[in-house]
N, C-alpha and C. Protein backbone atom coordinates (compact mmCIF):
# COMPACT_ATOMS: atom_id res chain seq x y z
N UNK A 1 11.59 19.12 6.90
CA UNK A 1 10.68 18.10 7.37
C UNK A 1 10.58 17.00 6.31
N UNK A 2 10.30 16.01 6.90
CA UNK A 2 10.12 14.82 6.00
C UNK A 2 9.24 14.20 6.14
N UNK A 3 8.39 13.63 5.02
CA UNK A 3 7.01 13.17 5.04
C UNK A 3 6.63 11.81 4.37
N UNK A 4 6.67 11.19 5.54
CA UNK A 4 6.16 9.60 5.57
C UNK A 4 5.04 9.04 5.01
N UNK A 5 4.88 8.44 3.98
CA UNK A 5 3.47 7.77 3.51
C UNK A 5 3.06 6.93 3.06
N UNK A 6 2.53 5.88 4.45
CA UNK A 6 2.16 4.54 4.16
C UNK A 6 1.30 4.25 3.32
N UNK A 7 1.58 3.49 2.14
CA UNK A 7 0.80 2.68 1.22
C UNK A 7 0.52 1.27 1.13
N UNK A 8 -0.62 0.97 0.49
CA UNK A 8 -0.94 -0.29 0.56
C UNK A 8 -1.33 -1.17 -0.88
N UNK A 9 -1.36 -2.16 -0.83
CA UNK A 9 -1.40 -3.05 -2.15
C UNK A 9 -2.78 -3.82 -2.09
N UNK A 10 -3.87 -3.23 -2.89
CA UNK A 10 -5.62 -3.78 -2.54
C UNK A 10 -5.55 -4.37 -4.15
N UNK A 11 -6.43 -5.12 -4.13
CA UNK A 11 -7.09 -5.22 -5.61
C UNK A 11 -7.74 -3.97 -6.54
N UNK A 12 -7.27 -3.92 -7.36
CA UNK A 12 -7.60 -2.73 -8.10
C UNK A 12 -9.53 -2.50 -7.62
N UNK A 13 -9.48 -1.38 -7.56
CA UNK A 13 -10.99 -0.69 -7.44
C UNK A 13 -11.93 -1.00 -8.70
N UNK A 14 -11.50 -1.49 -10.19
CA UNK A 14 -12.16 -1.65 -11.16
C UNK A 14 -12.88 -3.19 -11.69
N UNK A 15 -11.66 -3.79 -10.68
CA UNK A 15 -12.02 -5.18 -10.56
C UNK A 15 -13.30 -5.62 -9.84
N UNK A 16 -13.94 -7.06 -10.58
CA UNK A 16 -15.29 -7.06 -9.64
C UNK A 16 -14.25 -8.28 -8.69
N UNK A 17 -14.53 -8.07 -7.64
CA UNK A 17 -14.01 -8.77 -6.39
C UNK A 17 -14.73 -10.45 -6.20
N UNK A 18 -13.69 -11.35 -6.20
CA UNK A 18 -14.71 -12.81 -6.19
C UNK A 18 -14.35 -13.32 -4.89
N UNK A 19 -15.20 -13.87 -4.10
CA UNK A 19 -14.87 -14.51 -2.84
C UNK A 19 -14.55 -15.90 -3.15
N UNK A 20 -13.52 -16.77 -2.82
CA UNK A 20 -13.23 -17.83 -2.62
C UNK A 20 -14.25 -18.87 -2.45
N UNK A 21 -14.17 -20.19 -3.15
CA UNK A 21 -15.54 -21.24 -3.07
C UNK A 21 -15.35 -21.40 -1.60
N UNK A 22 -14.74 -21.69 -0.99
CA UNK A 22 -14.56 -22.07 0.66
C UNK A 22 -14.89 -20.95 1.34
N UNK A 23 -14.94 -20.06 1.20
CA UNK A 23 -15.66 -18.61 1.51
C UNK A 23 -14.90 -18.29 2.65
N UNK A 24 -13.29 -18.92 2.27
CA UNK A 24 -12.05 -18.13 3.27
C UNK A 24 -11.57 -16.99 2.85
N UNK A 25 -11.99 -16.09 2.44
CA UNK A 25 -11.51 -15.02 1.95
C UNK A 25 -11.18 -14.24 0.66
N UNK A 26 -10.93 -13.20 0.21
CA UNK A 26 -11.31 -13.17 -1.44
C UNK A 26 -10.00 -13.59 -2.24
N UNK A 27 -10.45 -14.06 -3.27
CA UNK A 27 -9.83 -14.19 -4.60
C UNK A 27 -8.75 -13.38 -5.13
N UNK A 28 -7.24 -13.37 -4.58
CA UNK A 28 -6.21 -12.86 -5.25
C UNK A 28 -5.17 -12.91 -6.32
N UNK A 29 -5.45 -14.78 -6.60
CA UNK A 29 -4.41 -14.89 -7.47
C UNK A 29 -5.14 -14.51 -9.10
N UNK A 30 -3.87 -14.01 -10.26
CA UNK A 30 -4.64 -13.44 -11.49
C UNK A 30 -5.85 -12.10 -11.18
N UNK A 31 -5.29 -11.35 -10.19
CA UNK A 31 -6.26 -10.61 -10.37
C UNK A 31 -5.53 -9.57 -10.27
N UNK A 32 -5.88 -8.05 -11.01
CA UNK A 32 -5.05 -7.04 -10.88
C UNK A 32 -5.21 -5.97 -9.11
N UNK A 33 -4.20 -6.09 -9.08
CA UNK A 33 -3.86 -5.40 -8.08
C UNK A 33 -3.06 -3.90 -8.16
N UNK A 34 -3.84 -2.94 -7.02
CA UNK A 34 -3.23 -1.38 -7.50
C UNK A 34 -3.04 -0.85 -6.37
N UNK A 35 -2.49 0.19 -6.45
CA UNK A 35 -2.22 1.26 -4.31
C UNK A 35 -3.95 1.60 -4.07
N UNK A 36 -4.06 1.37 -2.48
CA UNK A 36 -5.45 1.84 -2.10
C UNK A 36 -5.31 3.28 -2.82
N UNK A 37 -6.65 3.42 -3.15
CA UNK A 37 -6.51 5.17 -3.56
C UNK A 37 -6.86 5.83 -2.64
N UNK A 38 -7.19 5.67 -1.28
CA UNK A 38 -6.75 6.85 -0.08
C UNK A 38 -5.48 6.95 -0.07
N UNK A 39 -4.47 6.21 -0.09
CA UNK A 39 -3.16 5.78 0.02
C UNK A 39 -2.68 6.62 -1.13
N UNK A 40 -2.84 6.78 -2.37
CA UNK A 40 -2.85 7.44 -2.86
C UNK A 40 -3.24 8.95 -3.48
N UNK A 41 -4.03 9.11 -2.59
CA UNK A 41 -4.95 10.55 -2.29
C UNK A 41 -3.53 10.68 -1.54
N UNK A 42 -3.25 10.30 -0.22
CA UNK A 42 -2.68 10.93 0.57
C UNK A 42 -0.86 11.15 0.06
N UNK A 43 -0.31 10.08 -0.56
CA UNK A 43 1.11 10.39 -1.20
C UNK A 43 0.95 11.63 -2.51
N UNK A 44 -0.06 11.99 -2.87
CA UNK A 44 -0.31 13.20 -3.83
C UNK A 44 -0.31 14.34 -2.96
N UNK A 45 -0.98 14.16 -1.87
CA UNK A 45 -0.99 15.38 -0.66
C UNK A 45 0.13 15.45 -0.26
N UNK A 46 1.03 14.54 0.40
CA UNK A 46 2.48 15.03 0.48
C UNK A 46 3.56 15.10 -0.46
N UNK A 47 2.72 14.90 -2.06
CA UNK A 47 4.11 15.88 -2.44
C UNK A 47 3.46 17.06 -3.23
N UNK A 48 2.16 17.48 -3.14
CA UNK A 48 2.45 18.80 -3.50
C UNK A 48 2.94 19.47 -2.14
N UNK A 49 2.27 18.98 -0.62
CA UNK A 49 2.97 19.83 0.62
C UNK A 49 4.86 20.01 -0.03
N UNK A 50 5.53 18.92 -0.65
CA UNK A 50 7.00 18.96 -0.46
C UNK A 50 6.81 20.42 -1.87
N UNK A 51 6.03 20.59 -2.63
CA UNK A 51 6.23 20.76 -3.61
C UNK A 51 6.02 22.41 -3.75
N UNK A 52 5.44 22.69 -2.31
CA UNK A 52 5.14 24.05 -1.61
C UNK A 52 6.36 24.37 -0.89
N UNK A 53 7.38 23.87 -1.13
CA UNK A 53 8.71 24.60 -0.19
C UNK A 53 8.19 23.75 1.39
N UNK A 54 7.32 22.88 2.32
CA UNK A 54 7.24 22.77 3.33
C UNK A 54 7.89 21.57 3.81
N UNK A 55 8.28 20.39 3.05
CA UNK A 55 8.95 19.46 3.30
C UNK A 55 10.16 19.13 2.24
N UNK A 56 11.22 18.57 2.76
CA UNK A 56 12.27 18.18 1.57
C UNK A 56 11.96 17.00 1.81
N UNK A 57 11.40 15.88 2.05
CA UNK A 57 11.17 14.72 1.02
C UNK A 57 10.23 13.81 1.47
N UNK A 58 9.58 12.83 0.62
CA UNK A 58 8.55 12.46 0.80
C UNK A 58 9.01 10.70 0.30
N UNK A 59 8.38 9.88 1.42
CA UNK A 59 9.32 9.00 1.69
C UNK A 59 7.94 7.94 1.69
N UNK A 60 7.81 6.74 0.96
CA UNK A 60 6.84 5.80 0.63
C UNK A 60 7.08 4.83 1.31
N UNK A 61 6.16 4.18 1.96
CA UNK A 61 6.79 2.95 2.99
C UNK A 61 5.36 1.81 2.78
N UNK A 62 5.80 0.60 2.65
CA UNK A 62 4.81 -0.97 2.59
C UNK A 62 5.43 -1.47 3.16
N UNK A 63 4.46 -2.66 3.60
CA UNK A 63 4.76 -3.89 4.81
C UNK A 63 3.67 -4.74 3.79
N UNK A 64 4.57 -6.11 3.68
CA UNK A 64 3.48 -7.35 3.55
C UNK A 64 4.61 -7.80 2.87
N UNK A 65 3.95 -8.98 1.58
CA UNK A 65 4.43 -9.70 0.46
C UNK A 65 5.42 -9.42 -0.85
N UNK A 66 6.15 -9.61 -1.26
CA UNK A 66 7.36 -8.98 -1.97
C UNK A 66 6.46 -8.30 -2.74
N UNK A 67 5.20 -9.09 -3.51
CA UNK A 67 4.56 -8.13 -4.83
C UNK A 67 4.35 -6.99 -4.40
N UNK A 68 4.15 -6.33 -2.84
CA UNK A 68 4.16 -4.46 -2.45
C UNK A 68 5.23 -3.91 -3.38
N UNK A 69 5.64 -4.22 -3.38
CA UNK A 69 6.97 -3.30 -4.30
C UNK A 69 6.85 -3.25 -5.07
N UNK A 70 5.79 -3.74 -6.07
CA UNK A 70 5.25 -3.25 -7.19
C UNK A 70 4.65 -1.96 -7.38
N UNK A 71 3.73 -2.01 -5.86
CA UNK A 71 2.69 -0.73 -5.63
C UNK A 71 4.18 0.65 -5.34
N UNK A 72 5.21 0.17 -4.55
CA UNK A 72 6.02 0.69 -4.03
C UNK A 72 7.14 1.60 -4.83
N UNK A 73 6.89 0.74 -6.49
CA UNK A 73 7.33 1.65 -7.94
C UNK A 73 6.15 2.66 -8.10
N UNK A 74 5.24 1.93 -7.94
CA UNK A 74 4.01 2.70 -8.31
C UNK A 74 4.29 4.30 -7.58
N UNK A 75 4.58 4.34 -6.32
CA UNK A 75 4.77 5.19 -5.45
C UNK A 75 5.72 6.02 -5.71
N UNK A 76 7.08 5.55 -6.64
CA UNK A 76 8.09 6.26 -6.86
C UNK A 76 7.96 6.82 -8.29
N UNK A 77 7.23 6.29 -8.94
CA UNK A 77 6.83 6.53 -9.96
C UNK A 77 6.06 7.81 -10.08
N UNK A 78 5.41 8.19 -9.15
CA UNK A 78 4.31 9.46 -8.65
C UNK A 78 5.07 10.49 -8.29
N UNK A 79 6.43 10.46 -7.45
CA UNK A 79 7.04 11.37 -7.40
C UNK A 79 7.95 11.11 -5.83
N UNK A 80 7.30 10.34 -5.54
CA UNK A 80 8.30 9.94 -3.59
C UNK A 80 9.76 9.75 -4.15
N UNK A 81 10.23 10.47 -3.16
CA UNK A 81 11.93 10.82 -3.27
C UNK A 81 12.39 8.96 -3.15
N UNK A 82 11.79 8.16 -1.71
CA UNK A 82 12.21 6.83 -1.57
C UNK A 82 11.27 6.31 -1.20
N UNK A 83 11.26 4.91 -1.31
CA UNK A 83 10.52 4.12 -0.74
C UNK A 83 11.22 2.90 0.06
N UNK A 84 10.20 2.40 1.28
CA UNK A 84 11.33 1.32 2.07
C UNK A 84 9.71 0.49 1.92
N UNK A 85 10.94 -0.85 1.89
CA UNK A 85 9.39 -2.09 2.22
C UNK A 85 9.99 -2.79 3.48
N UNK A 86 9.17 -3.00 4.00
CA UNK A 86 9.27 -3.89 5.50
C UNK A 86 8.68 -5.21 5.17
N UNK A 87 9.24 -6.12 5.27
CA UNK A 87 9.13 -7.74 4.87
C UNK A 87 9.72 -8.23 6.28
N UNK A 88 9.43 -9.76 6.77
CA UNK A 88 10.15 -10.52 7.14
C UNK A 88 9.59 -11.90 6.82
N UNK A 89 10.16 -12.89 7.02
CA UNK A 89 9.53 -14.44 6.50
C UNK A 89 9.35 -14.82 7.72
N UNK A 90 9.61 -14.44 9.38
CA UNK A 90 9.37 -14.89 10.26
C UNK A 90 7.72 -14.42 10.26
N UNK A 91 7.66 -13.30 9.87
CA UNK A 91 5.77 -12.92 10.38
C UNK A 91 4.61 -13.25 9.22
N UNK A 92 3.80 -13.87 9.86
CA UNK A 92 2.88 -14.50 9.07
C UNK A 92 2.31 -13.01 8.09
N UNK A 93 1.59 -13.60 7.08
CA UNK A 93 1.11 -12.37 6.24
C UNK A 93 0.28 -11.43 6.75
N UNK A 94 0.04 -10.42 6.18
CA UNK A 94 -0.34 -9.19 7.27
C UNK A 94 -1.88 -9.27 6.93
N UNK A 95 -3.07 -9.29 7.35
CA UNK A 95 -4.11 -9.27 6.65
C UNK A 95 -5.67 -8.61 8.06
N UNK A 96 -5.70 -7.46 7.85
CA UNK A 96 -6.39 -6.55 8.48
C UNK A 96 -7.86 -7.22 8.96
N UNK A 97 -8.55 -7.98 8.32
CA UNK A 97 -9.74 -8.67 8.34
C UNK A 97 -9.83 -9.77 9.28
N UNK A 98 -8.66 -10.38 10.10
CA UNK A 98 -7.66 -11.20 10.90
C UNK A 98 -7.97 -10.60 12.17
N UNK A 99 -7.96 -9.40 12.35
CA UNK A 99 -7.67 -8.62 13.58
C UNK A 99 -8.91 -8.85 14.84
N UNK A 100 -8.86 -9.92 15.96
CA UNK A 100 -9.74 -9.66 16.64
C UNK A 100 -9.88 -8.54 17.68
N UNK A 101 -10.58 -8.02 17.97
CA UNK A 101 -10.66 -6.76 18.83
C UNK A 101 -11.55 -7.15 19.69
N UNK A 102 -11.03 -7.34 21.27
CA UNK A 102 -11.50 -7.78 22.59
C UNK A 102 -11.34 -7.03 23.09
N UNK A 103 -12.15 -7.01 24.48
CA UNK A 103 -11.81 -6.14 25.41
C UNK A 103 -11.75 -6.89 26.73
């Protein structure tokens, strides 16, 4: 079995977070950025599962802005056999806070 685990690229958790003077959204540039640590809770969970004989490999995957692949060493760095990043320049940036939900 092989075990998939999406990660993500947030502003570090230690950082105090600044909202933008235009109050479009927060403050990213110069600021340190790290893997969500659920995201990271959960790539520690699948590799001790690989690390129990139950999976042969544990496979790190991001979507967004080239800097993911920073988080995406980060990921291989921890122990994921590979990591894939999903980019394209046709799709606007990915940003969760964006998302309207209608019914």
């Amino acid at each position: 079995m092989k075990i998939m685990v999406a990660i993500k690229r947030v502003v570090d958790y230690a950082v105090k977070i600044r909202v933008k003077s235009d109050k479009s959204g927060v403050e990213t540039q110069n600021v340190k950025m790290s893997m969500n640590p659920f995201c990271e809770i959960a790539l520690k969970e699948a590799l001790r599962i690989k690390e129990a004989g139950m999976a042969s490999e544990v496979v790190a995957v991001t979507m967004g802005l080239k800097q993911c692949v920073d988080t995406l060493r980060t990921g291989l760095a921890m122990g994921a056999d590979r990591g894939l990043e999903a980019s394209s320049a046709a799709l606007p940036p990915f940003a969760p806070f964006d998302c309207n939900h209608r019914q």
